[in-house]
N, C-alpha and C. Protein backbone atom coordinates (compact mmCIF):
# COMPACT_ATOMS: atom_id res chain seq x y z
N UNK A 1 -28.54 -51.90 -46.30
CA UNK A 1 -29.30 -51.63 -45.10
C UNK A 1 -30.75 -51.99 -45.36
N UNK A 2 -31.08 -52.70 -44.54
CA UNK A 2 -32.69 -52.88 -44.58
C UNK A 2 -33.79 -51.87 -43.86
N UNK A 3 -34.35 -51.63 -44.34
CA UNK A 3 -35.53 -50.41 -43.85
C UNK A 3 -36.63 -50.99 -42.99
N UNK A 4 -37.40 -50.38 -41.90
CA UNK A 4 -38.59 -51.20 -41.46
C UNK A 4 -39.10 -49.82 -41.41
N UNK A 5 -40.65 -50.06 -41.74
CA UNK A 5 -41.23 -48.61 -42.28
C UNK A 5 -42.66 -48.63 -40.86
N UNK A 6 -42.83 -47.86 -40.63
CA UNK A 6 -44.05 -47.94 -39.79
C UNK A 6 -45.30 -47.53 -40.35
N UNK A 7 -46.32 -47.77 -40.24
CA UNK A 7 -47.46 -47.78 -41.22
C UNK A 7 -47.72 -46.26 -41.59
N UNK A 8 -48.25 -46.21 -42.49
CA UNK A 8 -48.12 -44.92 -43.11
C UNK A 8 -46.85 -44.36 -43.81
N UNK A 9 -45.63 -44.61 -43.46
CA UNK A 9 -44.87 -44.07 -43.80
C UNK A 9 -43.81 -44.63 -45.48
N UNK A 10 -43.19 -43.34 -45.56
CA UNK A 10 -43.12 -43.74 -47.70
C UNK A 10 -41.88 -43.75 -47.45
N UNK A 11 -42.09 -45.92 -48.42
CA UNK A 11 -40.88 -46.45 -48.39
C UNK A 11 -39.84 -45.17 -48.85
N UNK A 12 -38.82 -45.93 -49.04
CA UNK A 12 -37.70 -44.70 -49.74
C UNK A 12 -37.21 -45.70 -51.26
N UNK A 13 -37.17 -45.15 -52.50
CA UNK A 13 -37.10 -45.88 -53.25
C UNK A 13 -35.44 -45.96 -53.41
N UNK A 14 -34.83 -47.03 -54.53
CA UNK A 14 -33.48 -46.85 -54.25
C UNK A 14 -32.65 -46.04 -54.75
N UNK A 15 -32.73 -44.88 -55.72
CA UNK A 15 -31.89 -43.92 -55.54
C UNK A 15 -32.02 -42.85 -54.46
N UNK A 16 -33.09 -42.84 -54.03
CA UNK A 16 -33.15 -41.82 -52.63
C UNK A 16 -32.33 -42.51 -51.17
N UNK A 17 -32.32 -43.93 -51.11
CA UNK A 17 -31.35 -44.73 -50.34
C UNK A 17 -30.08 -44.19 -50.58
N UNK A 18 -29.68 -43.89 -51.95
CA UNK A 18 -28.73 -44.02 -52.73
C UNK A 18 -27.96 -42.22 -52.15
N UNK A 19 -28.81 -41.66 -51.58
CA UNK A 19 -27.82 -40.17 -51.34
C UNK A 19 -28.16 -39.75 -49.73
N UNK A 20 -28.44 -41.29 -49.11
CA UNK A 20 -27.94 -41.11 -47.49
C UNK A 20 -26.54 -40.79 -47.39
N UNK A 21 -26.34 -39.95 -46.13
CA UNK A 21 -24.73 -39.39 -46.25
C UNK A 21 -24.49 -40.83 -45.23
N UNK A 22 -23.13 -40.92 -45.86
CA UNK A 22 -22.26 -42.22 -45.35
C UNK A 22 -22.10 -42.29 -43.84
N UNK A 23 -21.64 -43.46 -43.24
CA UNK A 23 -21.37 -43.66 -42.29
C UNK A 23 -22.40 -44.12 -40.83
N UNK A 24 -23.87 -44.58 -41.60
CA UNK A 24 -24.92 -45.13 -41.15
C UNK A 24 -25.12 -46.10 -41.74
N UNK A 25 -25.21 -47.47 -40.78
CA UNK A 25 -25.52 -48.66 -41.23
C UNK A 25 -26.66 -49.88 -40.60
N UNK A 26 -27.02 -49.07 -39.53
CA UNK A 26 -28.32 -49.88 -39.71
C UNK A 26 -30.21 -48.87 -39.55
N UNK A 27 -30.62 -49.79 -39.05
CA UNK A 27 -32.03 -48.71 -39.04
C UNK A 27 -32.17 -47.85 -37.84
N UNK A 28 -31.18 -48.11 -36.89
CA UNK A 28 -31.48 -47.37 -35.38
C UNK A 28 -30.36 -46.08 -35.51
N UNK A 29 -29.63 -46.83 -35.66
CA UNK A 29 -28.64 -45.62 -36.42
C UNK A 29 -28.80 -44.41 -37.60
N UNK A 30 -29.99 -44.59 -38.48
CA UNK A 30 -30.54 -43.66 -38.92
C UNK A 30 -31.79 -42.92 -38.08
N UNK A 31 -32.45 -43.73 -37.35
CA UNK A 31 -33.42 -43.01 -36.40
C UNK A 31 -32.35 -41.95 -35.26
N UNK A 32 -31.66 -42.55 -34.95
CA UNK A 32 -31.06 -41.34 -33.77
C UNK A 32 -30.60 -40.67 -34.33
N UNK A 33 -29.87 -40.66 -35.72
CA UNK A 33 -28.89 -39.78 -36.89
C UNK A 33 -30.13 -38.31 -37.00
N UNK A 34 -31.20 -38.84 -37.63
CA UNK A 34 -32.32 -38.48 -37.94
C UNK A 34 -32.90 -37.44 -36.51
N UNK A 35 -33.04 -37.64 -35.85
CA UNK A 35 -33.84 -37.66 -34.30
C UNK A 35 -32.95 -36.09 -34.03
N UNK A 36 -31.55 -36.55 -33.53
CA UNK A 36 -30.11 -35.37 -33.43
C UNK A 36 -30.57 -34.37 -34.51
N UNK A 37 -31.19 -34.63 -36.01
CA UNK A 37 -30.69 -33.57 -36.63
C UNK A 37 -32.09 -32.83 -36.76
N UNK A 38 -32.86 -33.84 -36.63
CA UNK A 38 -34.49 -32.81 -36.45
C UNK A 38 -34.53 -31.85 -35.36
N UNK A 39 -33.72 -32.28 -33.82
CA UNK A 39 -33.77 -31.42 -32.46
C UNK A 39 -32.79 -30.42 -32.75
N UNK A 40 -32.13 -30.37 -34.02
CA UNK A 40 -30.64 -29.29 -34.01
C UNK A 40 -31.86 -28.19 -34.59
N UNK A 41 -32.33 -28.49 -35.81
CA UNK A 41 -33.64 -27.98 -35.96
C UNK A 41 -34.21 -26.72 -35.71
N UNK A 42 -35.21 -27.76 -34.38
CA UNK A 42 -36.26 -27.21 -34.27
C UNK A 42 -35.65 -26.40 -33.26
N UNK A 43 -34.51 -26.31 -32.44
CA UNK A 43 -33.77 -24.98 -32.15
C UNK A 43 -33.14 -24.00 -32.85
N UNK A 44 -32.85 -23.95 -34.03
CA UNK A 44 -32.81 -23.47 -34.73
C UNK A 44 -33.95 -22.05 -35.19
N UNK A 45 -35.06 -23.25 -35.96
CA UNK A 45 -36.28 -22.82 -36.03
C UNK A 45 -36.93 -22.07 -34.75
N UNK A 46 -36.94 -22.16 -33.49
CA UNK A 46 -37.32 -21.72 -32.77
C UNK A 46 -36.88 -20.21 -32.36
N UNK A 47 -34.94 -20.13 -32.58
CA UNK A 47 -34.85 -19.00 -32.29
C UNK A 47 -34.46 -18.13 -33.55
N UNK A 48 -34.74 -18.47 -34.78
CA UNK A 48 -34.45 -17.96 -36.19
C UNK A 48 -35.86 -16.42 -36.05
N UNK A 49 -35.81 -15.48 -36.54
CA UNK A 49 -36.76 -14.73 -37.09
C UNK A 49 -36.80 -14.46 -38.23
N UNK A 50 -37.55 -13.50 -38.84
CA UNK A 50 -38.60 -12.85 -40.75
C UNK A 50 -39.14 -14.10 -41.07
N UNK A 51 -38.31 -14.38 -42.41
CA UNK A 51 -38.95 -15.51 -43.05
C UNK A 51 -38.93 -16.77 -43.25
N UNK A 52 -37.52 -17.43 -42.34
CA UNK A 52 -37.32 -18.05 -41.98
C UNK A 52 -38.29 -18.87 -41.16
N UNK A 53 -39.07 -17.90 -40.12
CA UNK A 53 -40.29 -19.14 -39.64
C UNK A 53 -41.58 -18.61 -40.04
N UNK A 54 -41.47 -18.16 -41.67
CA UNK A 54 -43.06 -18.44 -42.03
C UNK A 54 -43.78 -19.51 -42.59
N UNK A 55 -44.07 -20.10 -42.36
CA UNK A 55 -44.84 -21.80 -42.51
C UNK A 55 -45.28 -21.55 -44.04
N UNK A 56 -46.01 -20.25 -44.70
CA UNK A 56 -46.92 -20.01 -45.33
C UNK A 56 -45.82 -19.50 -46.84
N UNK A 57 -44.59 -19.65 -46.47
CA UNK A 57 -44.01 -19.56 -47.41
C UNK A 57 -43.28 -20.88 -48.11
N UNK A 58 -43.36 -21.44 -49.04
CA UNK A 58 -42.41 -22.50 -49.78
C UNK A 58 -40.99 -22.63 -49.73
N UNK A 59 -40.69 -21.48 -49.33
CA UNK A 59 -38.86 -20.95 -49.63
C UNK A 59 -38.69 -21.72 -47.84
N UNK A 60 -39.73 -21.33 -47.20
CA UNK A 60 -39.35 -21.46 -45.72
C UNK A 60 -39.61 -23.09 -45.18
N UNK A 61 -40.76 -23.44 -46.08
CA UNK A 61 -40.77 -24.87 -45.75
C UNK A 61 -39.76 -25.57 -46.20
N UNK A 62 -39.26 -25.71 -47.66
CA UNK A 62 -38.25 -26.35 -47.46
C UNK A 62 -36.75 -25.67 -46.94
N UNK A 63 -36.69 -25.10 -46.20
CA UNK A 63 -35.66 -24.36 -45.74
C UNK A 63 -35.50 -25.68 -44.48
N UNK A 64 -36.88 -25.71 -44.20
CA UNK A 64 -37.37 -26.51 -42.68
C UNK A 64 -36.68 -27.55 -42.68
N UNK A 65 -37.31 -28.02 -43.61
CA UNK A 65 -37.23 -29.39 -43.72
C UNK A 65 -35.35 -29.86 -44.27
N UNK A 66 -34.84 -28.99 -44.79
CA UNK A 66 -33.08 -28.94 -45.14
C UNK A 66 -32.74 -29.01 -43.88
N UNK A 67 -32.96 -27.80 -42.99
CA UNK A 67 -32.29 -28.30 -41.51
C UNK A 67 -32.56 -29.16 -40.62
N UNK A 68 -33.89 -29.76 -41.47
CA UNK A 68 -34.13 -31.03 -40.47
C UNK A 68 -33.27 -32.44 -40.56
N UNK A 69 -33.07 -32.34 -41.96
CA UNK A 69 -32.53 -33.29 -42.59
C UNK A 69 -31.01 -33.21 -43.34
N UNK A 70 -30.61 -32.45 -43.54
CA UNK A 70 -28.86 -31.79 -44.12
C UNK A 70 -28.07 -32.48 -43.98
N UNK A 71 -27.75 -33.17 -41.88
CA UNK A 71 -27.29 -34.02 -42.01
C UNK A 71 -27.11 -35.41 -42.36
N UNK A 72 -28.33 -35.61 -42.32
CA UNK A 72 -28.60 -37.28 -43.06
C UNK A 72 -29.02 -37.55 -44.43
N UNK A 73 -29.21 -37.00 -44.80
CA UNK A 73 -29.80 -37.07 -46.65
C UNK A 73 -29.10 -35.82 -47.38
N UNK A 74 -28.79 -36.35 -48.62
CA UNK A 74 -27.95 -35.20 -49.64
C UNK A 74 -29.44 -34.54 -50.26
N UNK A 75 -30.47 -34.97 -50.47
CA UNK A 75 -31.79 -34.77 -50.57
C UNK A 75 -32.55 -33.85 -50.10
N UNK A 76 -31.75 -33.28 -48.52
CA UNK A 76 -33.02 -32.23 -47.68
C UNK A 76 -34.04 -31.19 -48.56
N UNK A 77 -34.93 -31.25 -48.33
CA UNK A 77 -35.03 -29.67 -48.96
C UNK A 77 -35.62 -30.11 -50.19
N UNK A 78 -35.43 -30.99 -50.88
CA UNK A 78 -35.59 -31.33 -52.21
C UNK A 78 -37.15 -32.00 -52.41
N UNK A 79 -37.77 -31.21 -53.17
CA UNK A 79 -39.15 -31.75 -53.49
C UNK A 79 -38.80 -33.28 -54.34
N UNK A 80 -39.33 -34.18 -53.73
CA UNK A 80 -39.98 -35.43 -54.24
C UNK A 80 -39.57 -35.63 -56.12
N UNK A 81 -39.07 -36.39 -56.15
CA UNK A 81 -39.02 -36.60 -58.33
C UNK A 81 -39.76 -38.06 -58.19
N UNK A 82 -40.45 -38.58 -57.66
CA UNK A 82 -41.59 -39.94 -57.66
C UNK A 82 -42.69 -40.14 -57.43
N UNK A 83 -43.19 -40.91 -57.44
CA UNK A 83 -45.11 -41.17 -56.96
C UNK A 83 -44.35 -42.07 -55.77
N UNK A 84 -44.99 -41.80 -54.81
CA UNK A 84 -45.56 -42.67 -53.42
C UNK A 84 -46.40 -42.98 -52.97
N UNK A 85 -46.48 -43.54 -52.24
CA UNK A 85 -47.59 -44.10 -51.66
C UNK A 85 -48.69 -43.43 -51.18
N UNK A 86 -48.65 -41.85 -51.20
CA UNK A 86 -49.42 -40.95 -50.07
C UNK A 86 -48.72 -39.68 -51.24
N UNK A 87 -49.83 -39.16 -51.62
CA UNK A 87 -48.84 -37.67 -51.57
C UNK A 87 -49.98 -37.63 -53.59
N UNK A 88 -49.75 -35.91 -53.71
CA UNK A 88 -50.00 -35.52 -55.09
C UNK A 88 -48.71 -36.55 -56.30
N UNK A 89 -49.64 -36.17 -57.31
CA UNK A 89 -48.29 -36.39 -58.34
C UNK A 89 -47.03 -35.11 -58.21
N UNK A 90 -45.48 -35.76 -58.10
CA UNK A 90 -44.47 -35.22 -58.04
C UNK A 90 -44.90 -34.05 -58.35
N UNK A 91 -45.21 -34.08 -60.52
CA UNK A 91 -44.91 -32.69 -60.56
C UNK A 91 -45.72 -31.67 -60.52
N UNK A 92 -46.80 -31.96 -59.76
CA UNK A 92 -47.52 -30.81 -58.89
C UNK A 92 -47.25 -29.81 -57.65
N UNK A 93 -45.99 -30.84 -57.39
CA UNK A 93 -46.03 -30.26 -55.97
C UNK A 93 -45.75 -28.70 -55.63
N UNK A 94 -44.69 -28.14 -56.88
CA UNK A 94 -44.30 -26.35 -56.90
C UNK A 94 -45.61 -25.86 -56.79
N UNK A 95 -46.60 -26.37 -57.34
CA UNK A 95 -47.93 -25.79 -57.81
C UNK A 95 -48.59 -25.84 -56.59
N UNK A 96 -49.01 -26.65 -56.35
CA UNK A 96 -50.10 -26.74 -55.11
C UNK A 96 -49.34 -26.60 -54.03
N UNK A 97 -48.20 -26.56 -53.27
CA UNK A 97 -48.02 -26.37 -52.60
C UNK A 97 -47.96 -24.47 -52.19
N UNK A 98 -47.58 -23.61 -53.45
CA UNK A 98 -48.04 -22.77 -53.40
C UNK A 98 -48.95 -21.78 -53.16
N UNK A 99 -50.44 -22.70 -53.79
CA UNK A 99 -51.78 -22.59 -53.79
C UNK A 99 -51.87 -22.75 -52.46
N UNK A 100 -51.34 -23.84 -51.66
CA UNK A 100 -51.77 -24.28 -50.37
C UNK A 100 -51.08 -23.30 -49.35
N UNK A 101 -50.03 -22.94 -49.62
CA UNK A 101 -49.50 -21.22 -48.61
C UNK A 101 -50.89 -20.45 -48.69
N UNK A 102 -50.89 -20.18 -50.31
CA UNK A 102 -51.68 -19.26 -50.42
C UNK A 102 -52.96 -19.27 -49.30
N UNK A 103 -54.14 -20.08 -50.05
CA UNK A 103 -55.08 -20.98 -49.00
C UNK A 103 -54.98 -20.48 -47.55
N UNK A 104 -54.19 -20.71 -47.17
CA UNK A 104 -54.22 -20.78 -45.67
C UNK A 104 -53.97 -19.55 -44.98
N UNK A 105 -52.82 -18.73 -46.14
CA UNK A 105 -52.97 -17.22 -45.76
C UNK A 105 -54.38 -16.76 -45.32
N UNK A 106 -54.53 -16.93 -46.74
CA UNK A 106 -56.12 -16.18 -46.39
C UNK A 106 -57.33 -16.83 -45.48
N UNK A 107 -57.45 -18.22 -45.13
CA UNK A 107 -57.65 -18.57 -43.85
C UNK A 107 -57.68 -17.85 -42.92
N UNK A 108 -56.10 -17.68 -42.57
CA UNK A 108 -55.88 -16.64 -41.31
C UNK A 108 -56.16 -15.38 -41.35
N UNK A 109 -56.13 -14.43 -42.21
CA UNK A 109 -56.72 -13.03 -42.69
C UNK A 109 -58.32 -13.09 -42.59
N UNK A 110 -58.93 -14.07 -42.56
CA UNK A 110 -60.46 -14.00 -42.67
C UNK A 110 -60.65 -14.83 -41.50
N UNK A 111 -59.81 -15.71 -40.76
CA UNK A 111 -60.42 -16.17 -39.37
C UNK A 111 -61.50 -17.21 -40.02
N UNK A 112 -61.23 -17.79 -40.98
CA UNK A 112 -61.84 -18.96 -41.59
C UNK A 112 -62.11 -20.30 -40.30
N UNK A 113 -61.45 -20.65 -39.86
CA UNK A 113 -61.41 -21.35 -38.43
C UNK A 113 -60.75 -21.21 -37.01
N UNK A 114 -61.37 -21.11 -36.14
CA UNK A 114 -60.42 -21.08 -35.10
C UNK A 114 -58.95 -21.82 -35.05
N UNK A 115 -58.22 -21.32 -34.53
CA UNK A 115 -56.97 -21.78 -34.44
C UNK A 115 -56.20 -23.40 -34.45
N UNK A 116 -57.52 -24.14 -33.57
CA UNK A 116 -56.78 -25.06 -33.42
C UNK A 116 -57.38 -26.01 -34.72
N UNK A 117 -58.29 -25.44 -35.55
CA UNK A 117 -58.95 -26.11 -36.37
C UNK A 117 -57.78 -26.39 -37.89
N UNK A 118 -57.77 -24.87 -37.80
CA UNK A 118 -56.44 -24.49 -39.13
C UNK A 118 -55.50 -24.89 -39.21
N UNK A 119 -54.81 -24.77 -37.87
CA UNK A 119 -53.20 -25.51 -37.33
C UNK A 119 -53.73 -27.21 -37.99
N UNK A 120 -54.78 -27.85 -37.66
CA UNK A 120 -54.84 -29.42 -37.84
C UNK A 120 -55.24 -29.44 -39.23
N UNK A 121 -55.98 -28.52 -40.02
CA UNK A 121 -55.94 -28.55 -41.90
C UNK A 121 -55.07 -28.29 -42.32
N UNK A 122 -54.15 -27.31 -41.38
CA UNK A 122 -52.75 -26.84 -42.16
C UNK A 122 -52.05 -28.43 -42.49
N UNK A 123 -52.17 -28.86 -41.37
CA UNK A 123 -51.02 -30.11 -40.77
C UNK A 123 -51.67 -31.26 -41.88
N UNK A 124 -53.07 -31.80 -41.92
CA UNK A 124 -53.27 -32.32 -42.73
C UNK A 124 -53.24 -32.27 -44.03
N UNK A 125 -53.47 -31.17 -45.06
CA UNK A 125 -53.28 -31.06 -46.08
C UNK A 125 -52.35 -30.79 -46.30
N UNK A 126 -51.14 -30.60 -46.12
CA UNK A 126 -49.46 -30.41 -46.26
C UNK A 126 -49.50 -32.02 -46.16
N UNK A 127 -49.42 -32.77 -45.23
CA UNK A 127 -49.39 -34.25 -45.45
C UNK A 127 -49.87 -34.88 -46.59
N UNK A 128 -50.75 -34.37 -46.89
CA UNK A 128 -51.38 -34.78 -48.32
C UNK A 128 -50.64 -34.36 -49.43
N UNK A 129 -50.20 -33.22 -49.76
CA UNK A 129 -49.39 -33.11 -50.77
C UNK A 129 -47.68 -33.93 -50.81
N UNK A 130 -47.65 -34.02 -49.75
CA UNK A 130 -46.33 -34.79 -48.88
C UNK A 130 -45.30 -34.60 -49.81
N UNK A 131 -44.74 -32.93 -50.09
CA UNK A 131 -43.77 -32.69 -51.13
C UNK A 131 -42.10 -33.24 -51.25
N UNK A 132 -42.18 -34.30 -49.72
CA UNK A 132 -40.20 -34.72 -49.42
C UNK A 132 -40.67 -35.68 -50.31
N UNK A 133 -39.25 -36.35 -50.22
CA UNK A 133 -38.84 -38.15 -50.50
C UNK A 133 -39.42 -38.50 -49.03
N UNK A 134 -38.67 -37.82 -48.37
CA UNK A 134 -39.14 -38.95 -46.78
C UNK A 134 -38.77 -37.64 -45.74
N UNK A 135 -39.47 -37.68 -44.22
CA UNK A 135 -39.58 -36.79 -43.32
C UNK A 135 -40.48 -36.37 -43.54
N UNK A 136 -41.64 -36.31 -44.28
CA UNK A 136 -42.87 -35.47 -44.35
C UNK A 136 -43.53 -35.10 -42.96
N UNK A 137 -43.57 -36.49 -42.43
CA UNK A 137 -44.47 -36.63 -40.88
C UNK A 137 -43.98 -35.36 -39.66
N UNK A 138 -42.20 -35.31 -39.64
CA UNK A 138 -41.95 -35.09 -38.91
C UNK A 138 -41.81 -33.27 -39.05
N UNK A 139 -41.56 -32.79 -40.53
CA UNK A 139 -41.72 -32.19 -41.20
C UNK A 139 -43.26 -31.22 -41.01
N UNK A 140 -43.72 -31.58 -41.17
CA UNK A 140 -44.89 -31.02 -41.05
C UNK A 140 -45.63 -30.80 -39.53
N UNK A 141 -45.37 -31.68 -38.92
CA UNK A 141 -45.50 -31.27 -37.12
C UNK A 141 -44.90 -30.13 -36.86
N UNK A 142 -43.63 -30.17 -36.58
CA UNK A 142 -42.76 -28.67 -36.75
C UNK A 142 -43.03 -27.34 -37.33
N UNK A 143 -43.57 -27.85 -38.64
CA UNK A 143 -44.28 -26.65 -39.38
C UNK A 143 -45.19 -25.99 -39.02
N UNK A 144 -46.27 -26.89 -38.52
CA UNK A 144 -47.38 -26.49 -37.62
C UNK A 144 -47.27 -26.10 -36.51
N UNK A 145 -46.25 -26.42 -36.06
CA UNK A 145 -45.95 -25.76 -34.37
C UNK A 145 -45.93 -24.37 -34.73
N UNK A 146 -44.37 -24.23 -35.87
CA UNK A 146 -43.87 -22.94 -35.80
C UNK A 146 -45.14 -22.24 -36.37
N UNK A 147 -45.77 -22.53 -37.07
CA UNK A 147 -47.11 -21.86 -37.52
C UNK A 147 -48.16 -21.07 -36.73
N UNK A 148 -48.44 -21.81 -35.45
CA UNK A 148 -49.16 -21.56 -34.40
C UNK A 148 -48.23 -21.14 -33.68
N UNK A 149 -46.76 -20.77 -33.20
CA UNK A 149 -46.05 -19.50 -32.34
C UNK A 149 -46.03 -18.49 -33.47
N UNK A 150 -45.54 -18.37 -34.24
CA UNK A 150 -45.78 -17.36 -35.54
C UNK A 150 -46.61 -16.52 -34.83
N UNK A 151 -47.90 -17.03 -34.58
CA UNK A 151 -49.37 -16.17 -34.33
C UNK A 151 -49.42 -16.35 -33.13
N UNK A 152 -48.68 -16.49 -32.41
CA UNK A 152 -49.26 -16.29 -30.41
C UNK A 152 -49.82 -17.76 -30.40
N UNK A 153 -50.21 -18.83 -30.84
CA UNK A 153 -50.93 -19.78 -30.29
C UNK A 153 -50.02 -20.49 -29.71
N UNK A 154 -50.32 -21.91 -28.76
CA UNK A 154 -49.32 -22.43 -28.43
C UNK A 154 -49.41 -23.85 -29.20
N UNK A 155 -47.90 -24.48 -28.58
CA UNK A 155 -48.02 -25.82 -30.15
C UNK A 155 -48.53 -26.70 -29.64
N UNK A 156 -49.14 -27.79 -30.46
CA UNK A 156 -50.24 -29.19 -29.86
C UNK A 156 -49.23 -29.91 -29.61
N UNK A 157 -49.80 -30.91 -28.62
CA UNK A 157 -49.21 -31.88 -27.97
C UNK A 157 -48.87 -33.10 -29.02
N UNK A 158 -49.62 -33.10 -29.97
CA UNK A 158 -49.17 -34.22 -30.78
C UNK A 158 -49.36 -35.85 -29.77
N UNK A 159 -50.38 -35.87 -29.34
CA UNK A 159 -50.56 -37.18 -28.37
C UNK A 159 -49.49 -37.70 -27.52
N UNK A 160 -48.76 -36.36 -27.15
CA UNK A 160 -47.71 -36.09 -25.92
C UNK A 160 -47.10 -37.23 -25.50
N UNK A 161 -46.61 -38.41 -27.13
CA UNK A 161 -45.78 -39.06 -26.66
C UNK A 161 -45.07 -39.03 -28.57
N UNK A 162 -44.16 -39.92 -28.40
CA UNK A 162 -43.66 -40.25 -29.67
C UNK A 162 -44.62 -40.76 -31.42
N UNK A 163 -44.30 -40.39 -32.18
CA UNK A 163 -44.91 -40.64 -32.98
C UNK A 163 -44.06 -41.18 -34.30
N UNK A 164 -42.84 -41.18 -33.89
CA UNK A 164 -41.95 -42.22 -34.84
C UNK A 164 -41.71 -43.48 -34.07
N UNK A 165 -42.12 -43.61 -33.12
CA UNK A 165 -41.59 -45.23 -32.50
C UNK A 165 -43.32 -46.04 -32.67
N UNK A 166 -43.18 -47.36 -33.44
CA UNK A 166 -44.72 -47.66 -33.38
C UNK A 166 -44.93 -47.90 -32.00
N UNK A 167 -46.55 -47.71 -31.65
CA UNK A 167 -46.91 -48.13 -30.68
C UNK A 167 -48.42 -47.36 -30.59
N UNK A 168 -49.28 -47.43 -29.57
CA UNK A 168 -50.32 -46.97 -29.46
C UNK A 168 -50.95 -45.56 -29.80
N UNK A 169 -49.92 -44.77 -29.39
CA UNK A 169 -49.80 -43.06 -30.08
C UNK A 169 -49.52 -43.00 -31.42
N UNK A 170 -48.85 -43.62 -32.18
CA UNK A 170 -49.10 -43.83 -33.56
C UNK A 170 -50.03 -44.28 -34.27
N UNK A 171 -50.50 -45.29 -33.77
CA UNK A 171 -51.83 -46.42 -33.81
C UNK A 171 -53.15 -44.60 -33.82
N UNK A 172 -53.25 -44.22 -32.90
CA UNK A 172 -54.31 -43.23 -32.93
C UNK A 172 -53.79 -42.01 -33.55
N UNK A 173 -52.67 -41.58 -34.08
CA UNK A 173 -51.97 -40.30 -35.28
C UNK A 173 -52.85 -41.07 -36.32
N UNK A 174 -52.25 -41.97 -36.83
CA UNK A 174 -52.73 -42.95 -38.35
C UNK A 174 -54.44 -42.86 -38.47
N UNK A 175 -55.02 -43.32 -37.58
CA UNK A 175 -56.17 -43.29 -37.46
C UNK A 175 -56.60 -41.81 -37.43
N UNK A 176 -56.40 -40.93 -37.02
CA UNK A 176 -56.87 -39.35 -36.83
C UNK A 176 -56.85 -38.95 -38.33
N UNK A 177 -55.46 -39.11 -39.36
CA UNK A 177 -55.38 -38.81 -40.06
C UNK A 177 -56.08 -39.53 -41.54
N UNK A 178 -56.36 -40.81 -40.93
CA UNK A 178 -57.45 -41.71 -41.80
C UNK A 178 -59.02 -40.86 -42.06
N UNK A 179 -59.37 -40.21 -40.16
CA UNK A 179 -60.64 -40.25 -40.71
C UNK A 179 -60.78 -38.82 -41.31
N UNK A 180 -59.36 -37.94 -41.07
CA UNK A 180 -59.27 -36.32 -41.53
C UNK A 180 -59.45 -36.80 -43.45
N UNK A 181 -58.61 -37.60 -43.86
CA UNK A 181 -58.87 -37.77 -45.28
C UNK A 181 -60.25 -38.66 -45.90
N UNK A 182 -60.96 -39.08 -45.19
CA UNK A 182 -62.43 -39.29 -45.44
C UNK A 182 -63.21 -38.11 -44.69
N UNK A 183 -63.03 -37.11 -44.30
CA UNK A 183 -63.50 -35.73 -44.53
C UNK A 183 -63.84 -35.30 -43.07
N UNK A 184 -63.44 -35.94 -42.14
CA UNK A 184 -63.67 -35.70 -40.76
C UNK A 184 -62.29 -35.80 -39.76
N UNK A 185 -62.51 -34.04 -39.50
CA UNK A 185 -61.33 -33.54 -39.05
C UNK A 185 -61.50 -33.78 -37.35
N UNK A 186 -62.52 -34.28 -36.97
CA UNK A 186 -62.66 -34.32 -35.09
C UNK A 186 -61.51 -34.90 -34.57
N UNK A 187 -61.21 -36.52 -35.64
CA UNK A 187 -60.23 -37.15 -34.45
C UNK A 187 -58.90 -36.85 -34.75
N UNK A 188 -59.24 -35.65 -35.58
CA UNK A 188 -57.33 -35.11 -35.82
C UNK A 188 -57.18 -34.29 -34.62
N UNK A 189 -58.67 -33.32 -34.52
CA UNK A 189 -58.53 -32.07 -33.77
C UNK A 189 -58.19 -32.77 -32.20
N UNK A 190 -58.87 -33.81 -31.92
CA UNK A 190 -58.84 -34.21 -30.41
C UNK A 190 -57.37 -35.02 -30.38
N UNK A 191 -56.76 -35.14 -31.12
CA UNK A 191 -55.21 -35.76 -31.29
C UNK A 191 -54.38 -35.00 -30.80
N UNK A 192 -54.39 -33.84 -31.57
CA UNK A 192 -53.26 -32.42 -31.96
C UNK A 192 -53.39 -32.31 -30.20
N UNK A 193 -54.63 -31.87 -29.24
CA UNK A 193 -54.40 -31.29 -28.40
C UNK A 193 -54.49 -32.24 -27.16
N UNK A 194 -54.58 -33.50 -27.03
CA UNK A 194 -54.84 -34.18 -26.13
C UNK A 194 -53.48 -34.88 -25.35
């Protein structure tokens, strides 16, 4: 199967190819495979309660990210064993991703930023550590949603169109998140809610 990757996104190297569950054979066929099992999901996630939708826990993120992915990858759930293109070294990720629950707890306990500020550092710096093989993107939107109902907020629009199909709304995600990692979070914040 040949892969077409949309910018930003981490190739898949070939043993992670190597534990797609069978019976998908081209690239559209893993996008809708993919698509079905993220929406089984985020219903899921939506009507699950305790700890199941705490964002701020590790056990719960990759819990997330298993039901996002279970059916299409033998992998779900499974922190990263490679360097990519985007992301900490592998074997940091137990570590800092920890630190980074932590972090943000206390964010919210001290009202460190308004809501919609935190929800878009949450969202960005989880991208940055980018602890999957692959799904991070979609992965971490979700996270942030459930993050902000968690607490009464409501979830961002995410440029209230698609953001796995390329096209112009991706074109300005990529860019938001370009200028959030050169240290300016505006055109993330005017993304998330626009």
């Amino acid at each position: 199967m040949i892969f077409e990757y949309p910018e930003r996104a981490t190739p898949l190297d070939p043993d992670s190819l190597g534990d797609l569950i069978p019976g998908i054979a081209t690239q559209g066929e893993l996008n809708e495979f993919e698509a079905r099992n993220i929406l089984q999901a985020e219903q899921w996630a939506l009507k699950t309660r305790g700890d199941n939708r705490d964002m701020l826990l590790v056990s719960s993120l990759r819990k997330l990210h298993r039901r996002m992915f279970d059916e299409t990858w033998k992998w779900a759930g499974g922190f990263r064993r490679v360097e990519t293109n985007i992301g900490i070294p592998w074997m940091q990720i137990p570590l800092k991703l920890e630190q980074f629950c932590q972090n943000t707890r206390y964010q919210i306990e001290h009202t460190v930023f308004p809501w919609v500020e935190l929800a878009a550092r949450f969202h960005h710096n989880l991208i940055l550590i980018h602890p999957f093989p692959n799904g991070n993107g979609s992965h971490v939107r979700l996270a942030t949603d459930l993050l902000l109902r968690r607490h009464g907020q409501a979830r961002f629009t995410w440029g209230a169109r698609s953001l796995t199909e390329p096209g112009e709304t991706r074109r300005e995600y990529i860019t938001a998140l370009r200028e959030a990692d050169a240290g300016d979070i505006r055109w993330l914040l005017n993304f998330v809610i626009t």
